[in-house]
C-alpha atoms as a PDB file:
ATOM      1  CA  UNK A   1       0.000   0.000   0.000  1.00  0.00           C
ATOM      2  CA  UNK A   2       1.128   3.439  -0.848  1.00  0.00           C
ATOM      3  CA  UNK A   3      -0.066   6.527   1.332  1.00  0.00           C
ATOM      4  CA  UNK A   4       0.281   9.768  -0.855  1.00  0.00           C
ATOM      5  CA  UNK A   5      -1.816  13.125  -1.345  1.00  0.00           C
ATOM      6  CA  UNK A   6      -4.198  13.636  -3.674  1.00  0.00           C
ATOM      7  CA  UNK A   7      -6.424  15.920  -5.402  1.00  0.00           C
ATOM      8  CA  UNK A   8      -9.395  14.217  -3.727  1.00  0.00           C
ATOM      9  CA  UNK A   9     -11.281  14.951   0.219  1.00  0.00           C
ATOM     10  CA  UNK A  10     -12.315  12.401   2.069  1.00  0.00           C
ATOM     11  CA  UNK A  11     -15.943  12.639   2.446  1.00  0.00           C
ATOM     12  CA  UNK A  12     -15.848  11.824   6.274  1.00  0.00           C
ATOM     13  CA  UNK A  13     -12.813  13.949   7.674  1.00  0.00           C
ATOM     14  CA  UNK A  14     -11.398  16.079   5.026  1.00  0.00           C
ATOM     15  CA  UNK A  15      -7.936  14.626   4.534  1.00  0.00           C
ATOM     16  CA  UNK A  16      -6.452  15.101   1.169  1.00  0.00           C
ATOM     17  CA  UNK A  17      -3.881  11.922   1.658  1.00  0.00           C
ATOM     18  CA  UNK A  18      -5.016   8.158   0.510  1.00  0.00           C
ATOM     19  CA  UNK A  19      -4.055   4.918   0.910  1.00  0.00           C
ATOM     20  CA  UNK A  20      -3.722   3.379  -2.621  1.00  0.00           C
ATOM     21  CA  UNK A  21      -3.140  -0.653  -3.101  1.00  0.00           C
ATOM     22  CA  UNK A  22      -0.326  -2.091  -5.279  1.00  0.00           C
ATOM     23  CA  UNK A  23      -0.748  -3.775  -8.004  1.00  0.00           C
ATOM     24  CA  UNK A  24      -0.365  -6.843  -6.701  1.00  0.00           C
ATOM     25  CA  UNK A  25      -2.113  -6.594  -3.589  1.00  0.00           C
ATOM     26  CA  UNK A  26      -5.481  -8.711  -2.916  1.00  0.00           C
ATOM     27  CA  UNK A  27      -7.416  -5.502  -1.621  1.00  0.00           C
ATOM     28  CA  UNK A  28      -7.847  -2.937  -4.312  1.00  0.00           C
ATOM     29  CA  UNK A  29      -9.369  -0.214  -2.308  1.00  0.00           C
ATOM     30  CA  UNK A  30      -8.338   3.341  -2.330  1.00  0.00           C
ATOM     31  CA  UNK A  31      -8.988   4.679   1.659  1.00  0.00           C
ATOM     32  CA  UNK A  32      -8.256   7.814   3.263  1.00  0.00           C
ATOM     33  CA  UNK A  33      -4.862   7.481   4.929  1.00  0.00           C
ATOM     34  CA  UNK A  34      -6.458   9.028   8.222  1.00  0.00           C
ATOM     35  CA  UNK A  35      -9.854   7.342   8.848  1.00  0.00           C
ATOM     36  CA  UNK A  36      -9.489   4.796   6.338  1.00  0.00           C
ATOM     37  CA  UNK A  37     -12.602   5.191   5.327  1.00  0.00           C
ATOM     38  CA  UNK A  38     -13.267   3.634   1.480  1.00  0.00           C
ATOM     39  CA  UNK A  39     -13.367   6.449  -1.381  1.00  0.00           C
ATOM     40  CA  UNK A  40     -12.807   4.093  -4.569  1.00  0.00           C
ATOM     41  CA  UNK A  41     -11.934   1.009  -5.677  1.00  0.00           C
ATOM     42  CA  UNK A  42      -8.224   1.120  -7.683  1.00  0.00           C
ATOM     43  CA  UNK A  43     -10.047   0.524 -11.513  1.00  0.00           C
ATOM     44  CA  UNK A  44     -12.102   3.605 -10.670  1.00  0.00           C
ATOM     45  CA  UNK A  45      -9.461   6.148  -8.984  1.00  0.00           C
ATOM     46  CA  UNK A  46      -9.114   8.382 -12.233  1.00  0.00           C
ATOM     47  CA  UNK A  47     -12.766   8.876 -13.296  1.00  0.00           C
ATOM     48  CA  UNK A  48     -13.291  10.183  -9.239  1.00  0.00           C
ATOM     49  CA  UNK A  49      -9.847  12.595  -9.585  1.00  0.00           C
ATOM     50  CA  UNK A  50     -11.583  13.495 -12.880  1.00  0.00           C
ATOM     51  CA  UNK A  51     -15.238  14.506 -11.501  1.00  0.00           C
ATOM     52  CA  UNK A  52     -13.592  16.075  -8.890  1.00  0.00           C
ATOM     53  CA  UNK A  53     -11.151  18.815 -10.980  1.00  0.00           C
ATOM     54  CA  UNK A  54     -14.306  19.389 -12.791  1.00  0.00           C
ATOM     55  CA  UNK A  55     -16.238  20.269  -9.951  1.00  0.00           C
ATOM     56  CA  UNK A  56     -13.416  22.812  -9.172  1.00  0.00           C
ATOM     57  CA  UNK A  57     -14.516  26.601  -9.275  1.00  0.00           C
ATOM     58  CA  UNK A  58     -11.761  28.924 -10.009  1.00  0.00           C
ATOM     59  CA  UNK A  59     -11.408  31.307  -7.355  1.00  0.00           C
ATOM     60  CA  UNK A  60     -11.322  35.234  -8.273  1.00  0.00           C
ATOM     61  CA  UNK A  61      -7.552  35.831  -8.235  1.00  0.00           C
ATOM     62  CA  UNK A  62      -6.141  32.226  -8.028  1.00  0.00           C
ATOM     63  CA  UNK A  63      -6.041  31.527 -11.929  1.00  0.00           C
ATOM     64  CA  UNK A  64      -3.054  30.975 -14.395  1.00  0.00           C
ATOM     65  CA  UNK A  65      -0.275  33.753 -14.101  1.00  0.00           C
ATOM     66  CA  UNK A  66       1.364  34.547 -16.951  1.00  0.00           C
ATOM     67  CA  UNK A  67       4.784  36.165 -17.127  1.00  0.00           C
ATOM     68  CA  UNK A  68       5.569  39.669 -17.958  1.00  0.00           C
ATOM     69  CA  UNK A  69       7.884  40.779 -20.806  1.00  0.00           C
ATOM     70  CA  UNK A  70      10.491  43.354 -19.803  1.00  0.00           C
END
């Protein structure tokens, strides 16, 4: 198992960091790396990183900079 951030909340506490299972390991379950409470199974991981950057709403003043020319 590999505990790393993502661009995902857990729905129960908040956390931001997940438990993801190896390839080779019999439990293919994606938990929160806090409560360990179940957000996906492995197979499904990018389609719920995907809904959630398109739930995303760009915050007044947070969007891309871009660089000025001298």
């Amino acid at each position: 198992m590999l505990d790393v951030p993502l661009e995902l909340r857990c729905n129960v506490c908040g956390h931001d960091r997940f438990t993801l299972p190896t390839v080779d390991a019999a439990d293919q379950d994606v938990r929160c790396g806090e409560c360990l409470a179940f957000k996906c199974h492995a197979d499904d991981l990018e389609q719920h990183m995907l809904a959630a950057a398109s739930s995303l709403t760009p915050q007044p003043g947070k969007g891309a900079r871009r660089s000025c020319a001298s």
